[in-house]
N, C-alpha and C. Protein backbone atom coordinates (compact mmCIF):
# COMPACT_ATOMS: atom_id res chain seq x y z
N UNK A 1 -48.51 77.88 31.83
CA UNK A 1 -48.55 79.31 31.71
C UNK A 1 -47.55 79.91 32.68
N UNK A 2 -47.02 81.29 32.23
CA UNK A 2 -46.25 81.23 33.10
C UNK A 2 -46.70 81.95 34.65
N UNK A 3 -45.91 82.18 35.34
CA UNK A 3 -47.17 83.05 36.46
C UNK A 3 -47.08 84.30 36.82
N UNK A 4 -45.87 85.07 36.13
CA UNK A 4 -46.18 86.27 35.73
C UNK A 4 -47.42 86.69 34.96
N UNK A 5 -47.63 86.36 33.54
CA UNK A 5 -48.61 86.51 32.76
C UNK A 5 -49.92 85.82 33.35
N UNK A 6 -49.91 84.60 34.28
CA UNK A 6 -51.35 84.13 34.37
C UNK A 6 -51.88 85.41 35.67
N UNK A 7 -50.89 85.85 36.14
CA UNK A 7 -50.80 87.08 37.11
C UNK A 7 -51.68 87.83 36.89
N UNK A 8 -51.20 88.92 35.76
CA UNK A 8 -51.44 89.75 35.38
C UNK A 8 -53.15 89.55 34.94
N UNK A 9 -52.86 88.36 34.32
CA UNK A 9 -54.60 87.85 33.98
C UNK A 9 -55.38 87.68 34.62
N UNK A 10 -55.09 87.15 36.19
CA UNK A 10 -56.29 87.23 37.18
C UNK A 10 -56.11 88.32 37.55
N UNK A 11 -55.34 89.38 37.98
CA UNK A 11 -55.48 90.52 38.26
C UNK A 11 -56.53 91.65 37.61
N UNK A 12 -56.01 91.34 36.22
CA UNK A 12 -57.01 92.85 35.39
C UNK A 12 -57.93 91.61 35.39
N UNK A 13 -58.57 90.68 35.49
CA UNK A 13 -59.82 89.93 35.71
C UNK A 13 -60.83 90.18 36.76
N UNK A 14 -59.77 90.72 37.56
CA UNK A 14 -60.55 91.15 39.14
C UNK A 14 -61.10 92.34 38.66
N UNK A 15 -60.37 93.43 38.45
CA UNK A 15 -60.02 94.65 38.11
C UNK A 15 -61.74 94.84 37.49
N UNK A 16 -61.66 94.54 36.02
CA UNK A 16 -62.72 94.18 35.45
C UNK A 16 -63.80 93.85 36.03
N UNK A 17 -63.94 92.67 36.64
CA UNK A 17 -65.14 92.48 37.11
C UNK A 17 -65.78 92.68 37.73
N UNK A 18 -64.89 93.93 38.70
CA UNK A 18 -65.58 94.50 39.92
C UNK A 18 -66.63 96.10 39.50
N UNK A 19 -65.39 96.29 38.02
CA UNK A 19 -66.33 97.60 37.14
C UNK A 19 -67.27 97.12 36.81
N UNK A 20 -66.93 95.98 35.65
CA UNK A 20 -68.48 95.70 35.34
C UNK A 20 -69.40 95.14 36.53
N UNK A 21 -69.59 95.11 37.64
CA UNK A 21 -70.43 94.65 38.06
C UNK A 21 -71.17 96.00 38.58
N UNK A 22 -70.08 96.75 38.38
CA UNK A 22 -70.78 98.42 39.26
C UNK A 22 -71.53 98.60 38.09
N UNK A 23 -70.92 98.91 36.91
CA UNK A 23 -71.83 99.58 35.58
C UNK A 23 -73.18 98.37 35.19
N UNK A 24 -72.97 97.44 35.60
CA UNK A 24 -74.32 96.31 35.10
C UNK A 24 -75.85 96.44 35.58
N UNK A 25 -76.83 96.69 34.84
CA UNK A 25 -78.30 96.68 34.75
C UNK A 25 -78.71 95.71 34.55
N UNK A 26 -78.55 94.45 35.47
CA UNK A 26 -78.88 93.35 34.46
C UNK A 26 -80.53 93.42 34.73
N UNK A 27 -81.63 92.63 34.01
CA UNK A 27 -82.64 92.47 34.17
C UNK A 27 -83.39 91.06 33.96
N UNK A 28 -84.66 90.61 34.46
CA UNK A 28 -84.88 89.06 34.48
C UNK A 28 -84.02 88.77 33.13
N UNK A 29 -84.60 89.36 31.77
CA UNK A 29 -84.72 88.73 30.87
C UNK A 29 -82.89 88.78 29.94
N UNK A 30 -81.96 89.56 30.61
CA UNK A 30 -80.53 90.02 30.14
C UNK A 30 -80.08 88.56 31.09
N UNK A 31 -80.54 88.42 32.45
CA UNK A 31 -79.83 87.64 33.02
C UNK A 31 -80.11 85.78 32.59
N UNK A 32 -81.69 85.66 32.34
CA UNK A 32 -81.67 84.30 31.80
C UNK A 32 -80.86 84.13 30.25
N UNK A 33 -80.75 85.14 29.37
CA UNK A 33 -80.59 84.78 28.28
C UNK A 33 -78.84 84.88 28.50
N UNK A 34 -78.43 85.72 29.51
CA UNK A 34 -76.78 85.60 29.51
C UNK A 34 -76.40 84.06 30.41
N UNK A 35 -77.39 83.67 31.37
CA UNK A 35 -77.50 82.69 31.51
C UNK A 35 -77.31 81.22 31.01
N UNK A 36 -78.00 81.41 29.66
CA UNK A 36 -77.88 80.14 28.46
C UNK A 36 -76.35 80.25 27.99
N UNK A 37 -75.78 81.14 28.26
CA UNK A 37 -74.45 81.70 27.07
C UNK A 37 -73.94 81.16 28.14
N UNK A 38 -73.67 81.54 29.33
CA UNK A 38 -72.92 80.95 30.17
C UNK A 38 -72.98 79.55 30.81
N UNK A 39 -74.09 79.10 30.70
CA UNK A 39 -74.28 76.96 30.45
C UNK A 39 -72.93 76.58 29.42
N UNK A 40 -73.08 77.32 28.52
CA UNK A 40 -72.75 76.85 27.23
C UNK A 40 -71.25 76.60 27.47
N UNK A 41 -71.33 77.77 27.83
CA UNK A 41 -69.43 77.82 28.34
C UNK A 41 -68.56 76.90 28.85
N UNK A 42 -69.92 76.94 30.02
CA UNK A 42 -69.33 75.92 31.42
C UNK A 42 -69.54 74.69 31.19
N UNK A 43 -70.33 74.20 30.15
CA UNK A 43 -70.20 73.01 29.20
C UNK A 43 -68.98 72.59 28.47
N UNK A 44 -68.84 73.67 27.46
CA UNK A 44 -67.48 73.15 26.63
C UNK A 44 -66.35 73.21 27.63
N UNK A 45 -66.21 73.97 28.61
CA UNK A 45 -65.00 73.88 29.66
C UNK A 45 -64.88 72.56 30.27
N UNK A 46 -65.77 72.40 30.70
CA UNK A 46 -66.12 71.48 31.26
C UNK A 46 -65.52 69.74 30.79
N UNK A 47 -66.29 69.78 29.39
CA UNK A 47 -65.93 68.81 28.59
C UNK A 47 -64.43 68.67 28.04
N UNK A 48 -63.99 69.80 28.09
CA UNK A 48 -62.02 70.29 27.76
C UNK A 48 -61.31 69.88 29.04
N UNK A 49 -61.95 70.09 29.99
CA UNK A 49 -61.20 70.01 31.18
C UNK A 49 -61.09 68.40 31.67
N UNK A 50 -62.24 67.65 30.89
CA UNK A 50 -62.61 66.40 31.67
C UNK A 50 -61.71 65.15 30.70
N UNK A 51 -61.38 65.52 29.43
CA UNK A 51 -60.62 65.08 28.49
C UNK A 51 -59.22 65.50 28.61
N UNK A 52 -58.62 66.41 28.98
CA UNK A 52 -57.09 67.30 28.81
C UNK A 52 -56.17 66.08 29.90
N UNK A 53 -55.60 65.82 29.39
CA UNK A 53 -54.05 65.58 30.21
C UNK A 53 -52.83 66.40 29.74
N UNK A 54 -52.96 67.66 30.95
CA UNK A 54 -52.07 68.46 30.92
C UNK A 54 -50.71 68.22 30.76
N UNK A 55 -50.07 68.64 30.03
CA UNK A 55 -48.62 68.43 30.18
C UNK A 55 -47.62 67.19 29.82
N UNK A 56 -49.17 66.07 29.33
CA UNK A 56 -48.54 64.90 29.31
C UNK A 56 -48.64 64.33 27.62
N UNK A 57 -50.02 64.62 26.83
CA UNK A 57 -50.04 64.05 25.73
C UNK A 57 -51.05 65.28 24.79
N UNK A 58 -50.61 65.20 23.48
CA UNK A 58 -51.42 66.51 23.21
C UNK A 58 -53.07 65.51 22.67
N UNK A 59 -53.49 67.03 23.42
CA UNK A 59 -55.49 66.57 23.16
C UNK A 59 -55.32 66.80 21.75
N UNK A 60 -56.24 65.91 21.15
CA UNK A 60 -56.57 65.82 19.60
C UNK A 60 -58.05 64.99 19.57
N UNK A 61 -58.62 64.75 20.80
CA UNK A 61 -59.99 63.87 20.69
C UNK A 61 -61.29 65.15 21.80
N UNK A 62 -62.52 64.59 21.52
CA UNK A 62 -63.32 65.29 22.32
C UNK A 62 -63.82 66.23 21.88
N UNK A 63 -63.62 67.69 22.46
CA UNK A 63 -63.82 68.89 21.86
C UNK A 63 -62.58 69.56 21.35
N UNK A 64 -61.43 68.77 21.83
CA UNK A 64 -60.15 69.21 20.80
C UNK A 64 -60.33 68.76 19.24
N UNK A 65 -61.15 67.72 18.71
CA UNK A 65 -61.46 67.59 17.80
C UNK A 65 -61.95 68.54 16.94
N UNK A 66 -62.14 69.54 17.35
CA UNK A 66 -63.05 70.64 16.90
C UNK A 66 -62.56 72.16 16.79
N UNK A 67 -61.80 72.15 17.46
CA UNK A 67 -61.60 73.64 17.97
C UNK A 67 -60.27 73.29 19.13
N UNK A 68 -59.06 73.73 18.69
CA UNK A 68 -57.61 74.05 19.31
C UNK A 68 -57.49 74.50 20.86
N UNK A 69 -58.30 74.93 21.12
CA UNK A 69 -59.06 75.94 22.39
C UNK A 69 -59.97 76.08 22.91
N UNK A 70 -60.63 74.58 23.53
CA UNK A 70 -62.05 74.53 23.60
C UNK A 70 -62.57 75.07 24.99
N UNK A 71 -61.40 75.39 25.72
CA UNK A 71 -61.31 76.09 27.38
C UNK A 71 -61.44 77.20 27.03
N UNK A 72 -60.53 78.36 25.62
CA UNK A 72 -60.10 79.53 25.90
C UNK A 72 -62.03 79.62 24.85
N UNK A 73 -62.78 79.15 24.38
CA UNK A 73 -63.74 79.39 23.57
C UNK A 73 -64.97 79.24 24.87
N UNK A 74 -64.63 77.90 25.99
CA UNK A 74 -65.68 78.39 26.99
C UNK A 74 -65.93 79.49 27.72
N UNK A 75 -64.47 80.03 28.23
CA UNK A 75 -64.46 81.18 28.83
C UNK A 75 -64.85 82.52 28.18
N UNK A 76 -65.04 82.21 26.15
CA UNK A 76 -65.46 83.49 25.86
C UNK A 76 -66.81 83.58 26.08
N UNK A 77 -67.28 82.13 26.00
CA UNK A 77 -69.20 81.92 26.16
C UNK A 77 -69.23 82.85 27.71
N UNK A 78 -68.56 82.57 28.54
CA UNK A 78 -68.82 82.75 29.85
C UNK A 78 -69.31 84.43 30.37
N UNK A 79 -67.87 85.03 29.40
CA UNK A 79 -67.81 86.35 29.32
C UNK A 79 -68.73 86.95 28.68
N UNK A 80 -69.12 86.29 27.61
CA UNK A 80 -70.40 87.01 26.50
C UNK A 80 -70.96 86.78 27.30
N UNK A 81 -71.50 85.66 27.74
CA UNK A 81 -73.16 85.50 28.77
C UNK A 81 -73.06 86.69 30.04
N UNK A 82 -71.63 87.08 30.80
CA UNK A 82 -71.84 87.28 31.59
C UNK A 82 -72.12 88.86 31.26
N UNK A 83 -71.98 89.56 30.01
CA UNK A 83 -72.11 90.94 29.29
C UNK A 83 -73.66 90.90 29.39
N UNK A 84 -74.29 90.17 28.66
CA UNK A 84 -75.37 89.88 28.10
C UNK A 84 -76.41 89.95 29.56
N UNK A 85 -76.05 89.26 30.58
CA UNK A 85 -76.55 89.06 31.48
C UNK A 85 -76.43 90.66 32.33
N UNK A 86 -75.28 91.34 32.05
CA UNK A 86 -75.00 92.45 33.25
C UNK A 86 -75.93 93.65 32.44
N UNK A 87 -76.70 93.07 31.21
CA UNK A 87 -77.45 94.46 30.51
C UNK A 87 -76.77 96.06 29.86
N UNK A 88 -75.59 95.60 30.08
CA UNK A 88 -75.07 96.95 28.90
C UNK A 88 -73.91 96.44 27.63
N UNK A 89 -74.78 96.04 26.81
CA UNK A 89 -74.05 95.75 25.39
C UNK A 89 -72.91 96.52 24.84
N UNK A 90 -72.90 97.86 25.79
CA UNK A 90 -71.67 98.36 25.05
C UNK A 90 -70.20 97.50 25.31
N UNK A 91 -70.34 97.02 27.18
CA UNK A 91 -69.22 96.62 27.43
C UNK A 91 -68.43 95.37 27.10
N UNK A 92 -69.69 94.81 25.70
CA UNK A 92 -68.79 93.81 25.08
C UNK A 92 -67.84 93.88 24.34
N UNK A 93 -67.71 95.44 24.05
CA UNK A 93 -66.45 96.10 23.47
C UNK A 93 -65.02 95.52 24.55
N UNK A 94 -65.58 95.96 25.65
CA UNK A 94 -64.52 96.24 26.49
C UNK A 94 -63.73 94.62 26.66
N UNK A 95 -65.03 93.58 26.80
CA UNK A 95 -64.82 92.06 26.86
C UNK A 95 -64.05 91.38 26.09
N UNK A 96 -64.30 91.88 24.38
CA UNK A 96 -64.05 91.49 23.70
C UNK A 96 -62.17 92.19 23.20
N UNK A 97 -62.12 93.18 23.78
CA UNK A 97 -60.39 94.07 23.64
C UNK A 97 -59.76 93.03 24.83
N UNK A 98 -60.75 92.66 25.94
CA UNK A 98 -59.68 92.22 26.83
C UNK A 98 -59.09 90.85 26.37
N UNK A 99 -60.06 90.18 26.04
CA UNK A 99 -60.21 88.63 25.44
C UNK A 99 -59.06 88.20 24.47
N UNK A 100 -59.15 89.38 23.62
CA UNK A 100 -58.24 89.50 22.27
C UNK A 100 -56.10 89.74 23.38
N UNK A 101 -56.51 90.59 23.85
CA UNK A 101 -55.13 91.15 24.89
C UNK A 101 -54.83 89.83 25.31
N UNK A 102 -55.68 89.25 26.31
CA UNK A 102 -54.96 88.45 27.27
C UNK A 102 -55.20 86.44 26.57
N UNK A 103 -56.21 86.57 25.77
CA UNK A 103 -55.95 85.05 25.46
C UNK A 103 -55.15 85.08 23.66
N UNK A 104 -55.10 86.09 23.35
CA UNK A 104 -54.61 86.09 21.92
C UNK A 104 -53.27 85.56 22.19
N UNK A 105 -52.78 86.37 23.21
CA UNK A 105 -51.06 86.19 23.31
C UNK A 105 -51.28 84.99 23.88
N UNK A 106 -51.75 84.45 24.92
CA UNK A 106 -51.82 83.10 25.51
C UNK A 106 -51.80 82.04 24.34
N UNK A 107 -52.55 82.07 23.37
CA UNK A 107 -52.98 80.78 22.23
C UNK A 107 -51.68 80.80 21.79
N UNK A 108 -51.03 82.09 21.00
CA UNK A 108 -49.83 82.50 20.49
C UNK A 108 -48.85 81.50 21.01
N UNK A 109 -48.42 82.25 22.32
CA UNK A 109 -47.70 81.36 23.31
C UNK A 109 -47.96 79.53 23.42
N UNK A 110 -48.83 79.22 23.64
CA UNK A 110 -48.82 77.99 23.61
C UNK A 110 -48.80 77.19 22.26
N UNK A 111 -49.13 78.00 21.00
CA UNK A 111 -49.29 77.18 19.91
C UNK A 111 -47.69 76.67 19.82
N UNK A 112 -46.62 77.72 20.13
CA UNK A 112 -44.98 77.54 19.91
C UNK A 112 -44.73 76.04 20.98
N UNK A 113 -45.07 76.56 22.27
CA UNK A 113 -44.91 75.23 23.35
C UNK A 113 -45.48 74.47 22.95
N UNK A 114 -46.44 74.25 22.43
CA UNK A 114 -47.12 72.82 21.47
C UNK A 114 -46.16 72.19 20.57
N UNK A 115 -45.87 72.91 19.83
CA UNK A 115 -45.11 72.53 18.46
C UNK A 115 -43.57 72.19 18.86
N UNK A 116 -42.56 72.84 19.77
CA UNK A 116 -41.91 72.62 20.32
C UNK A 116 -41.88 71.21 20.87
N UNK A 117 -42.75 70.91 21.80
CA UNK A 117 -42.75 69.51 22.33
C UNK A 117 -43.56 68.31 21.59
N UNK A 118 -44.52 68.52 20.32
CA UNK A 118 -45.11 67.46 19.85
C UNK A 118 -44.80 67.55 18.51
N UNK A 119 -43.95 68.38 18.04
CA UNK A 119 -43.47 68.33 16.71
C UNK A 119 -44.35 68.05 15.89
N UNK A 120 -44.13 67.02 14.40
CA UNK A 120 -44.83 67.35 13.53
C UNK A 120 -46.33 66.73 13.55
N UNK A 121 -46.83 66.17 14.85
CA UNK A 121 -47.76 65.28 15.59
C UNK A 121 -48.73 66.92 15.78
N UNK A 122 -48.57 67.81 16.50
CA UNK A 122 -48.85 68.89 16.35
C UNK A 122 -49.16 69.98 15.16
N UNK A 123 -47.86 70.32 14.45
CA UNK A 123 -48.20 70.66 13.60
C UNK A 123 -49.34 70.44 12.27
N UNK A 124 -49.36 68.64 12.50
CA UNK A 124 -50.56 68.57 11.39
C UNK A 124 -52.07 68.93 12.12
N UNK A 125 -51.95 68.47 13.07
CA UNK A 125 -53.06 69.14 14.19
C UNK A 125 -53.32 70.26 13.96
N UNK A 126 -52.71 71.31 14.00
CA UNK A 126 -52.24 72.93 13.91
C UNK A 126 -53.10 73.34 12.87
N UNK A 127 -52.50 72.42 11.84
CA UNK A 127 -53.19 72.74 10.24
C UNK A 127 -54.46 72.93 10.09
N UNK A 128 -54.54 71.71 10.45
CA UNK A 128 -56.59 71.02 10.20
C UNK A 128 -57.79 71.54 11.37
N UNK A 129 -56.86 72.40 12.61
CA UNK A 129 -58.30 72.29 13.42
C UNK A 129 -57.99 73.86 13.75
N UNK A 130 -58.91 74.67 13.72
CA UNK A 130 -58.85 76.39 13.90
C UNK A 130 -58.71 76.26 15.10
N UNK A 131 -58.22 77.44 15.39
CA UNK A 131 -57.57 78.15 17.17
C UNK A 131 -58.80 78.38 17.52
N UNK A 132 -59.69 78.67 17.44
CA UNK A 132 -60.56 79.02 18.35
C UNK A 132 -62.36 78.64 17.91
N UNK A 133 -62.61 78.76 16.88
CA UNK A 133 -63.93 78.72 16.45
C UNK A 133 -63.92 77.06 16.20
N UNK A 134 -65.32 76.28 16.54
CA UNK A 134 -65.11 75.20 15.73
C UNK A 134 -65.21 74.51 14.63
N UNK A 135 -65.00 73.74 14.25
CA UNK A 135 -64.88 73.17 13.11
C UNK A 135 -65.81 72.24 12.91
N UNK A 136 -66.80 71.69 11.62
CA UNK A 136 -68.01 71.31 11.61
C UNK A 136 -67.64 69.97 12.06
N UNK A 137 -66.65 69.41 11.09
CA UNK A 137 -66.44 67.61 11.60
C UNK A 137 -65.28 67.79 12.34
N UNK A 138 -65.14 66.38 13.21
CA UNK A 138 -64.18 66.17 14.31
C UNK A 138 -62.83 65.70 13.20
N UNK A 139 -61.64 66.35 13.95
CA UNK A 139 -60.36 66.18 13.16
C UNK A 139 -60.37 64.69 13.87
N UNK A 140 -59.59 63.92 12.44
CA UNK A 140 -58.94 62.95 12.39
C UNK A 140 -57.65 62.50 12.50
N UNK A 141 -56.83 62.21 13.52
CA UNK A 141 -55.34 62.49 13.24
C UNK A 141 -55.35 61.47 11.95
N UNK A 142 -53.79 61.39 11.53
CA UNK A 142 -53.71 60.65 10.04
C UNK A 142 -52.85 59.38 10.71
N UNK A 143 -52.64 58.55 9.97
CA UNK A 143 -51.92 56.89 10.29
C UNK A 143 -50.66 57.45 10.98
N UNK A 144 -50.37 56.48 11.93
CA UNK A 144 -48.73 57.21 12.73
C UNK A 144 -48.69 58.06 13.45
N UNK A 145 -49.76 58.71 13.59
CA UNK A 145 -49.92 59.86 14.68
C UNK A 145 -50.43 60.02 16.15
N UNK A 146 -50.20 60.26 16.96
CA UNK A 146 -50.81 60.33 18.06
C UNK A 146 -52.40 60.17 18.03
N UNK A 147 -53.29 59.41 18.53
CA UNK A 147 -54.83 59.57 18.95
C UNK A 147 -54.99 60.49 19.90
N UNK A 148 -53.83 60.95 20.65
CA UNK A 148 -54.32 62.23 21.27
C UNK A 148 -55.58 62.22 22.66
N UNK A 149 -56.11 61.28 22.91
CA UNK A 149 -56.47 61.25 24.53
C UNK A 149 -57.43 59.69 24.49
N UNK A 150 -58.41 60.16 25.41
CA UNK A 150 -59.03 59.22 26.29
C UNK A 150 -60.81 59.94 25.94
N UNK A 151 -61.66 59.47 26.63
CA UNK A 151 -62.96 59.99 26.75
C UNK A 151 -62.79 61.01 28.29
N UNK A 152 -64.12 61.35 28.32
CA UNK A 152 -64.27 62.33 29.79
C UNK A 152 -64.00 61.87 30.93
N UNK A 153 -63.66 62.54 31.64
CA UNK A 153 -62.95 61.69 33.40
C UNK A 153 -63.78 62.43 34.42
N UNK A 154 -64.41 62.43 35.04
CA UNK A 154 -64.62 63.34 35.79
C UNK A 154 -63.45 63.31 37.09
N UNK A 155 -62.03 62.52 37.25
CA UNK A 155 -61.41 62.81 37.78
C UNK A 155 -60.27 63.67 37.40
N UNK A 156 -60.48 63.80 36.19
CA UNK A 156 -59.70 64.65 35.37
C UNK A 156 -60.13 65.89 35.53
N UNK A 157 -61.30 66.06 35.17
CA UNK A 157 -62.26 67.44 35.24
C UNK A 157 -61.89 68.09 36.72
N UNK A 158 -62.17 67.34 37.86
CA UNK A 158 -61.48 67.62 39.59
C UNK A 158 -60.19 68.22 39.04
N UNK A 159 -59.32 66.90 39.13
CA UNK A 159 -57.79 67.56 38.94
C UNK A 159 -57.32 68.52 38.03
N UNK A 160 -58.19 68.95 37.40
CA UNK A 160 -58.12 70.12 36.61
C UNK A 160 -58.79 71.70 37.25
N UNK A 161 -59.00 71.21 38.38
CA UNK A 161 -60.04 72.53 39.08
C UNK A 161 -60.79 73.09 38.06
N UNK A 162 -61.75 72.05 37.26
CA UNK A 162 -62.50 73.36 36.09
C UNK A 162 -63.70 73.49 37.33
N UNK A 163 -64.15 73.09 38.43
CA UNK A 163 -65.21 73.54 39.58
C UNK A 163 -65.00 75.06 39.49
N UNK A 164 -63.70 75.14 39.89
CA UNK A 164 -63.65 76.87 39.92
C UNK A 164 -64.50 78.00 38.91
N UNK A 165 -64.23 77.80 37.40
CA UNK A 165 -65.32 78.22 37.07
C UNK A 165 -66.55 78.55 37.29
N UNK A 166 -66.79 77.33 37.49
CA UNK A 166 -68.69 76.65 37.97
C UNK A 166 -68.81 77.50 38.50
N UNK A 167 -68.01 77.69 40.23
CA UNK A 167 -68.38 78.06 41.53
C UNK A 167 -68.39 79.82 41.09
N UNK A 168 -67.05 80.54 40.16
CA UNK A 168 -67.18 81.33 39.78
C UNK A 168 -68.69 82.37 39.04
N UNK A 169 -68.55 81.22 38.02
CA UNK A 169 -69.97 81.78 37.30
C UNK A 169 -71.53 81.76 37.95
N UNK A 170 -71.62 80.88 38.67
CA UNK A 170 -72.64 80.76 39.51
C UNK A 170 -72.83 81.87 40.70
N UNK A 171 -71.39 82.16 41.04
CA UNK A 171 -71.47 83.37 42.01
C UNK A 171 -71.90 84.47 41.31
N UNK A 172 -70.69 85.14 40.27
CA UNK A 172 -71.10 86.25 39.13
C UNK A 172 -72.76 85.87 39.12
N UNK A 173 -73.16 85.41 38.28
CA UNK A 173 -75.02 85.27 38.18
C UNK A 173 -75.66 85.88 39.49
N UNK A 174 -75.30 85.05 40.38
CA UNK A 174 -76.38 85.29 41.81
C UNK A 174 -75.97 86.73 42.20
N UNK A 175 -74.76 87.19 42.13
CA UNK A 175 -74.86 88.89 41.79
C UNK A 175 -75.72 89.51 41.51
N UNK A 176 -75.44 89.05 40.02
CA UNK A 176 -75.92 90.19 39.37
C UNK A 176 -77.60 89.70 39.37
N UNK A 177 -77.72 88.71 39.78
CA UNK A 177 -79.48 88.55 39.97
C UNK A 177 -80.10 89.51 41.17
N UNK A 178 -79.13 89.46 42.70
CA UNK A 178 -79.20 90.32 43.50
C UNK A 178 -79.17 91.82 43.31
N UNK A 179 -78.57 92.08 42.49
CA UNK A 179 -78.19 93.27 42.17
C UNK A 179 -79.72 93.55 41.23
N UNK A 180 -80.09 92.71 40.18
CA UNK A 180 -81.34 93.07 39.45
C UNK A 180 -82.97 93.03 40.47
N UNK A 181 -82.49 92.51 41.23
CA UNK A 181 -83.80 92.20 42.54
C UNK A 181 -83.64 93.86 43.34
N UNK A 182 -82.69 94.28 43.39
CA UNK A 182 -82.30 95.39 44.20
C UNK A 182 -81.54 95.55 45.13
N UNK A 183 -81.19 94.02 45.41
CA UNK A 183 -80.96 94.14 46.85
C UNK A 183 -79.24 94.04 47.28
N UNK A 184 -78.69 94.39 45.92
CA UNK A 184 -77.32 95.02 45.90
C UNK A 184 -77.31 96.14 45.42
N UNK A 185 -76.19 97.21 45.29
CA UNK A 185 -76.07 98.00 44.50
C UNK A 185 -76.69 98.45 43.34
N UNK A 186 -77.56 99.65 43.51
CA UNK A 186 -78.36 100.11 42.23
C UNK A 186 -78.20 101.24 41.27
């Protein structure tokens, strides 16, 4: 990515999350159930992150089997849970404009750098497995084609800093749990 644009993305990320945390009501029952949404997330990330060799061979096994974007689909779990959890449903409007802004162009962007460097190994990939939602059965590459990775690493998952998340979402929660206890901002 480049680091202008990944810039800009942690920036209005901050930006964001410091509103929604002012506008959020969360309550027991907004925060366990945004809770589950956000497991979910930090699951499929998790599992993307622990399979991916960045930069070196394109993923086509795992949860790339399924879905093109199985990082940019955890982080939407993360964001829905973390809406769901902050108790005002409107601002999944707001989640969902940002999501579309900043990972639409990202997928965009990388689908070209994909195809660019894995040629038609990619492209049939491209074809058969949707950008973002998943797909019921696991893609098969075809004879001659890349297999496309390995199983889960958890040294992969490290060298991938997907912890950050974790440590992320776990903070966000204990927020907004503090915040629903009272004993932050009301």
């Amino acid at each position: 990515m480049k680091a202008s644009h990944r810039g800009v993305r942690i920036g209005s990320a901050w930006i964001l999350a410091a509103a929604f945390f002012w506008l959020a009501v969360p309550s027991p029952l907004s925060l366990r159930l945004g809770a589950i949404l956000v497991a979910v997330g930090l699951l499929i990330r998790g599992w993307a992150a622990g399979v991916l060799k960045k930069d070196r061979e394109l993923a086509v096994s795992g949860p790339y089997a399924f879905t093109r974007n199985p990082l940019y689909l955890g982080s939407f779990l993360i964001g829905a849970g973390a809406v769901v959890a902050g108790g005002r449903p409107w601002l999944g409007l707001v989640f969902l404009a940002y999501f579309l802004w900043v990972y639409g162009s990202t997928m965009a962007r990388e689908t070209g750098e994909l195809e660019e460097r894995f040629g038609d190994g990619y492209r049939h990939y491209r074809e058969s497995v949707p950008v973002l939602l998943p797909r019921v059965t696991p893609y098969r590459p075809v004879a001659g084609q890349p297999a496309g990775g390995t199983g889960f690493s958890p040294r992969r998952y490290l060298r991938n800093r997907e912890y950050e998340a974790l440590f992320g979402a776990a903070a966000g929660l204990g927020l907004l749990a503090l915040k629903s206890a009272g004993w932050l901002l009301r």
